[in-house]
Protein backbone atom coordinates (compact mmCIF):
# COMPACT_ATOMS: atom_id res chain seq x y z
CA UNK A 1 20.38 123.10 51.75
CA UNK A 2 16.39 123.01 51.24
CA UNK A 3 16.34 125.94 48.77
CA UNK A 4 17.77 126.90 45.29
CA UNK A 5 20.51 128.96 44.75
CA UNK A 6 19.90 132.75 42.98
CA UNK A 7 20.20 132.54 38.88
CA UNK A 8 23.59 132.59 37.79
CA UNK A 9 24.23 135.28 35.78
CA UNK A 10 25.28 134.54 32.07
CA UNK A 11 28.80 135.50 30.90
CA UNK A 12 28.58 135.39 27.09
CA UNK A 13 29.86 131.75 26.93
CA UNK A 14 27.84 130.87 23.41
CA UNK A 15 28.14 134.14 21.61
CA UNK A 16 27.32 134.22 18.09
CA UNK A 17 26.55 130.11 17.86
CA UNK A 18 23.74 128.82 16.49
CA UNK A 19 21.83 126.35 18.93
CA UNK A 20 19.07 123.58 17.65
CA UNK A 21 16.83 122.28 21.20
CA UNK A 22 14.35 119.52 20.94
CA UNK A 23 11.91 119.47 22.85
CA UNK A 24 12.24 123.02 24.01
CA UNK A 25 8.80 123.72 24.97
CA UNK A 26 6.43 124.03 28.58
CA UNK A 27 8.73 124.12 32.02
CA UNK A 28 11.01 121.61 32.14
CA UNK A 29 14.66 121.55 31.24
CA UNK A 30 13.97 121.81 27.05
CA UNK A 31 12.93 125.51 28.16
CA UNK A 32 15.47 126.46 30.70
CA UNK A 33 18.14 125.11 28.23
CA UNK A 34 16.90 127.56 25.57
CA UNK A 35 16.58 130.60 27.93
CA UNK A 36 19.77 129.91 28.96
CA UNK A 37 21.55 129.87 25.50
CA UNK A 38 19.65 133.39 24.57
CA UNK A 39 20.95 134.72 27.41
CA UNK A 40 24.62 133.55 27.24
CA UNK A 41 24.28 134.76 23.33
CA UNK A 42 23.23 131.99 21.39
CA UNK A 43 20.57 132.27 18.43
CA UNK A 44 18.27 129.59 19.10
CA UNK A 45 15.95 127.09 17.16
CA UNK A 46 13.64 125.32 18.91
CA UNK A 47 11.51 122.39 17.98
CA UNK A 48 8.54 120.45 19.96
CA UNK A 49 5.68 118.50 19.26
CA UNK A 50 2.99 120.79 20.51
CA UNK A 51 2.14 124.00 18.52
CA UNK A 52 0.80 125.85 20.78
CA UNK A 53 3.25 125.16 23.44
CA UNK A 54 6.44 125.55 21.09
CA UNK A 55 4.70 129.03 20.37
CA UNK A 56 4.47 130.03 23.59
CA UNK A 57 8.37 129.12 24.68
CA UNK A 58 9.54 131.71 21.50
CA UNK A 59 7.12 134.32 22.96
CA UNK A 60 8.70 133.82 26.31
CA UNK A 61 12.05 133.69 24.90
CA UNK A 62 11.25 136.97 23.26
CA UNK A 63 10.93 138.62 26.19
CA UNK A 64 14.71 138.40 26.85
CA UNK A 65 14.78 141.17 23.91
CA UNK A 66 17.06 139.27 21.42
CA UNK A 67 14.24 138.35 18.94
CA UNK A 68 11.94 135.92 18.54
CA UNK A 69 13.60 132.55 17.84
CA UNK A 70 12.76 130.07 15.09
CA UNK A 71 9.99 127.62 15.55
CA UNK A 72 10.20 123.96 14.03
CA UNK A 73 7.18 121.40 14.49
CA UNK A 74 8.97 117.88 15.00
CA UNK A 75 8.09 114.58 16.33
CA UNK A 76 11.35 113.03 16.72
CA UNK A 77 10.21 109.85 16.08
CA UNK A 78 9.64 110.70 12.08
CA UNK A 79 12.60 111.06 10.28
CA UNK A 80 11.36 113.15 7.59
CA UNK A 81 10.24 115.53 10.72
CA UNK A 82 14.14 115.43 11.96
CA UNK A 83 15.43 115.88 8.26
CA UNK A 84 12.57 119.18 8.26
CA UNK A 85 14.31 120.64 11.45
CA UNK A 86 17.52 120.49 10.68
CA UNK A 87 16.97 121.81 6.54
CA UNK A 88 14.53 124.86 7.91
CA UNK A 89 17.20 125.74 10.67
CA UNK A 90 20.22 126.08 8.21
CA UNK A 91 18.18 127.53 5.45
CA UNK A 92 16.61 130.15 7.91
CA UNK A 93 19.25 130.96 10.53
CA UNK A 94 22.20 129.30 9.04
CA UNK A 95 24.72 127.15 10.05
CA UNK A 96 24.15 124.98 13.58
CA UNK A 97 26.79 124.87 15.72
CA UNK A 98 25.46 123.45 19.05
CA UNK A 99 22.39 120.48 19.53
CA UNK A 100 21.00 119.71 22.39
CA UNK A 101 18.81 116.81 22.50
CA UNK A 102 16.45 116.82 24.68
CA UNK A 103 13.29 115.01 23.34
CA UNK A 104 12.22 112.34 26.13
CA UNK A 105 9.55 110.58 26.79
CA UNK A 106 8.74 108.62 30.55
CA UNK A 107 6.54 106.24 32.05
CA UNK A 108 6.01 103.83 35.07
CA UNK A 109 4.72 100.06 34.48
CA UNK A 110 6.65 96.78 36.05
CA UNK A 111 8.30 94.69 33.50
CA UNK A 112 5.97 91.74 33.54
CA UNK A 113 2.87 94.39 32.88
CA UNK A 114 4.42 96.23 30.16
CA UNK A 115 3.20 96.15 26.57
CA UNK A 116 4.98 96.48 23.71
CA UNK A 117 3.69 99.61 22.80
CA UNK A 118 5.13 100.98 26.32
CA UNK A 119 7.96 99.61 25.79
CA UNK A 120 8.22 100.85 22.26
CA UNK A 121 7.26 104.59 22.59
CA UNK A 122 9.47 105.29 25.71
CA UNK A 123 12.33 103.41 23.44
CA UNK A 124 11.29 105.53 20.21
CA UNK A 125 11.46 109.10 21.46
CA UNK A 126 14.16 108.80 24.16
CA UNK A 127 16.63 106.68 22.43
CA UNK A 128 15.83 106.90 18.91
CA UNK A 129 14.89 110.46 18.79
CA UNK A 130 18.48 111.23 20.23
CA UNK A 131 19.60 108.89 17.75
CA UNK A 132 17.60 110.68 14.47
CA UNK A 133 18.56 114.13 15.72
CA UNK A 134 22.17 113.02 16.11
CA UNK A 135 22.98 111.52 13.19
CA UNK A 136 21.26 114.60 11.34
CA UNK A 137 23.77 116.97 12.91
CA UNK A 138 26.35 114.64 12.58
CA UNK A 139 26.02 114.81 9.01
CA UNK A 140 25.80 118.95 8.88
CA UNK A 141 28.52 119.09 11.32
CA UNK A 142 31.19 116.81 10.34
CA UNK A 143 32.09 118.58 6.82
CA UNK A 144 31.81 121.92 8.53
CA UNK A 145 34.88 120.28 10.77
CA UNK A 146 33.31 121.41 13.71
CA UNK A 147 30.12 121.59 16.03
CA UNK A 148 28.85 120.08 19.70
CA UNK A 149 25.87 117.68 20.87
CA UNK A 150 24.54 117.44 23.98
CA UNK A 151 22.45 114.42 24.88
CA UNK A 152 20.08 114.58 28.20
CA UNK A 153 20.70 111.31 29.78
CA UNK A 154 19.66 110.15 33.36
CA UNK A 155 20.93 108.77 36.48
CA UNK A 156 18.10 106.18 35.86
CA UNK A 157 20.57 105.10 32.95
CA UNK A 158 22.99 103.91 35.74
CA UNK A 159 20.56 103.16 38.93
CA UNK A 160 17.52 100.49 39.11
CA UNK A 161 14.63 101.61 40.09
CA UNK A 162 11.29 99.62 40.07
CA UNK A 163 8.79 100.67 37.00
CA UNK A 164 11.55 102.36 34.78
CA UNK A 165 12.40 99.36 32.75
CA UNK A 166 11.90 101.24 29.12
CA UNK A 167 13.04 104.30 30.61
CA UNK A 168 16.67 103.08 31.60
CA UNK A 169 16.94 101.11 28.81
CA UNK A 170 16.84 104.33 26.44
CA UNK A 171 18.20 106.30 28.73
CA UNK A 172 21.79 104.06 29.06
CA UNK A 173 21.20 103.71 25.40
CA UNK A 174 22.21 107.32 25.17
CA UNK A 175 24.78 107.47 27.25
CA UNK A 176 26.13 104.85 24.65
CA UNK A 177 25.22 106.20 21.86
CA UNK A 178 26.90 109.32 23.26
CA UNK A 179 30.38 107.28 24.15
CA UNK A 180 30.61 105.62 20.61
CA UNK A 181 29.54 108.47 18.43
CA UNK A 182 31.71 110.76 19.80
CA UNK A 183 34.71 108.47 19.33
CA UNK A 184 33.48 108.63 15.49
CA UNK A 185 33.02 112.32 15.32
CA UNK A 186 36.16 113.21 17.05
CA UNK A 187 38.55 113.26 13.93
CA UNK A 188 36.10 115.28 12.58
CA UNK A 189 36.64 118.06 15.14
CA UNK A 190 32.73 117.36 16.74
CA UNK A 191 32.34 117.06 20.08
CA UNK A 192 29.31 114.73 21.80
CA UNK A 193 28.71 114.80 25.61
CA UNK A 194 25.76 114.12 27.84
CA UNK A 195 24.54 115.42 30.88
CA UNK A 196 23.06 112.53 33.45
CA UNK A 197 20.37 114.42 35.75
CA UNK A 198 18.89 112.81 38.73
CA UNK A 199 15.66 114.70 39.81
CA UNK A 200 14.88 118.48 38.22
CA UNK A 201 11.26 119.40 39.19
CA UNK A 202 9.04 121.25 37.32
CA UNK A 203 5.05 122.21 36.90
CA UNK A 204 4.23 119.35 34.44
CA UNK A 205 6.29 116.44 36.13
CA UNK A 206 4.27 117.62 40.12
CA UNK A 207 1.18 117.13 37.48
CA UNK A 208 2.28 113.48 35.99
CA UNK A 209 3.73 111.93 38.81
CA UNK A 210 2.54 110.89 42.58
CA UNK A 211 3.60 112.99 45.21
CA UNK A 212 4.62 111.15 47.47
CA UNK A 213 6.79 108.91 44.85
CA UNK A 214 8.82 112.49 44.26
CA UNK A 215 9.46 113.53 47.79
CA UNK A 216 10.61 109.73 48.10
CA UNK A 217 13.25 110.80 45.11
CA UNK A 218 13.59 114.05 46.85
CA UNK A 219 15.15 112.18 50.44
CA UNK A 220 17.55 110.48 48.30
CA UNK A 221 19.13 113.45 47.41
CA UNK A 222 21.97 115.40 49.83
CA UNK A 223 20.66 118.48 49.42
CA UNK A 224 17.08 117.38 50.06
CA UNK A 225 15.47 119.18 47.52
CA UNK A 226 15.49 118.59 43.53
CA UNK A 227 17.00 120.56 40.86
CA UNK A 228 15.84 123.27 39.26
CA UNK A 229 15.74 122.74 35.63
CA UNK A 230 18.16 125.93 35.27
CA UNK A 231 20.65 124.06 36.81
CA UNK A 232 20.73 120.99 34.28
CA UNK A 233 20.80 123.79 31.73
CA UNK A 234 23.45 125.24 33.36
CA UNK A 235 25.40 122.36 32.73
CA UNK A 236 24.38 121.74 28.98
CA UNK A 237 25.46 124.89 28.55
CA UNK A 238 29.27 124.71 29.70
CA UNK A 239 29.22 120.97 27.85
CA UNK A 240 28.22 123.37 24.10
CA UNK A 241 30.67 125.88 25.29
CA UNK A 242 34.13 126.55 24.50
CA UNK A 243 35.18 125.57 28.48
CA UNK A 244 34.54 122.19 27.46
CA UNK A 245 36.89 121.77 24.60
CA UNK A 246 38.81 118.50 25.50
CA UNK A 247 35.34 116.33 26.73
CA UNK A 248 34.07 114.40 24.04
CA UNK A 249 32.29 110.95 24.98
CA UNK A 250 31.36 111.86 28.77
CA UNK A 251 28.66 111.51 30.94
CA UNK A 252 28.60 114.03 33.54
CA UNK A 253 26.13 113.03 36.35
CA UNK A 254 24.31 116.32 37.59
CA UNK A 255 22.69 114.92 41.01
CA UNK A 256 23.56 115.35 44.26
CA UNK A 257 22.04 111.47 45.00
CA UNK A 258 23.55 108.79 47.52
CA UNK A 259 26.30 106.26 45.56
């Protein structure tokens, strides 16, 4: 299979839930996560770093003719930015049922090169932001006796590859920060799962990243082509919904890459 599949078509599975995405701005899989909750019902908040870009997503989200969604600036780095999200969603919209974290930051530098401040900022965003926005709806949805996270993750988490040092560090960090927070939210009636892509290519990761590097991730996988970020989303989407009901603490790998 070189090409995509056609767009599933949405079958109500988050109707009337309230759904917080980080990093839900631009093309990648922050966007196609949030189109995909509007369409399968869900009122959505979505938060990102860039202004203009987070305004943009709501006016493209509008277009699916369920309202524009609410707009949160947050770094996920700053608590006090994390603590803003969360207050402005639930005073605005009203309770959140469903986060998905998907704030993320990459990079490519060999161990012995690295600096600290690599090291740091990849660690910062991708583990700690999952962490901050976590505990935050932890702490909204645990008394409410009920609610769903889910964490983006990577195969990278589970596979070396050369240059991704930072990178797989945060990224198994999630999938064990998932694991262990779920086993604290469960009595609690929350649910935590993560999704584990491989490769889902969009606009600004072609702009970022060498070519030839991505059709080199590209032959690894069995259908020979990448992921569309709708598929990821896809995914995410079944992990918030009901169908899901007895996963808590799971990884699921979405990748069609060699063992």
């Amino acid at each position: 299979m070189s090409t995509p599949p056609e767009y599933v078509a949405a079958h109500n599975l988050l109707a009337d839930k309230h759904v917080v995405i980080t990093a839900a701005a631009g093309t990648g899989i922050g966007f196609a996560v949030a189109k995909r909750c509007v369409e399968e019902g869900a009122t959505v908040t979505i938060s990102d770093i860039h202004e203009r870009r987070l305004g943009e997503a709501a006016d493209r989200l509008a277009e699916l003719g369920n309202g524009r969604p609410h707009t949160v600036l947050c770094n996920v780095t700053v608590e006090d930015d994390v603590m803003n999200l969360f207050s402005s969603a639930i005073d605005t919209v009203g309770p959140i049922d469903v986060l998905m974290n998907n704030a993320g930051l990459g990079g490519e530098a060999n161990l012995v090169d690295m600096t600290d401040d690599q090291w740091m900022s990849v660690i910062d965003v991708t583990l700690n932001g999952t962490m901050r926005a976590t505990r935050a709806a932890l702490r909204h949805m645990m008394p409410r006796g009920r609610g769903v996270i889910v964490n983006n993750a990577s195969v990278i988490g589970w596979r070396a590859q050369a240059g991704q040092s930072h990178y797989a560090a945060a990224k198994a960090g999630v999938m064990a920060l998932t694991r262990c927070s779920a086993l604290e939210a469960a009595e609690a009636g929350v649910r935590i799962n993560a999704v584990s892509p491989s490769l889902a290519m969009h606009p600004f990761l072609e702009k970022v990243s060498n070519q030839d590097f991505l059709d080199s991730l590209v032959e690894k996988e069995a259908f020979k082509r990448s992921a569309e970020p709708w598929e990821i989303a896809n995914v995410m989407v079944f992990l918030a919904s009901d169908y899901s009901s007895y996963m808590t603490g799971e990884v699921v790998s979405v990748s069609s890459q060699h063992a």
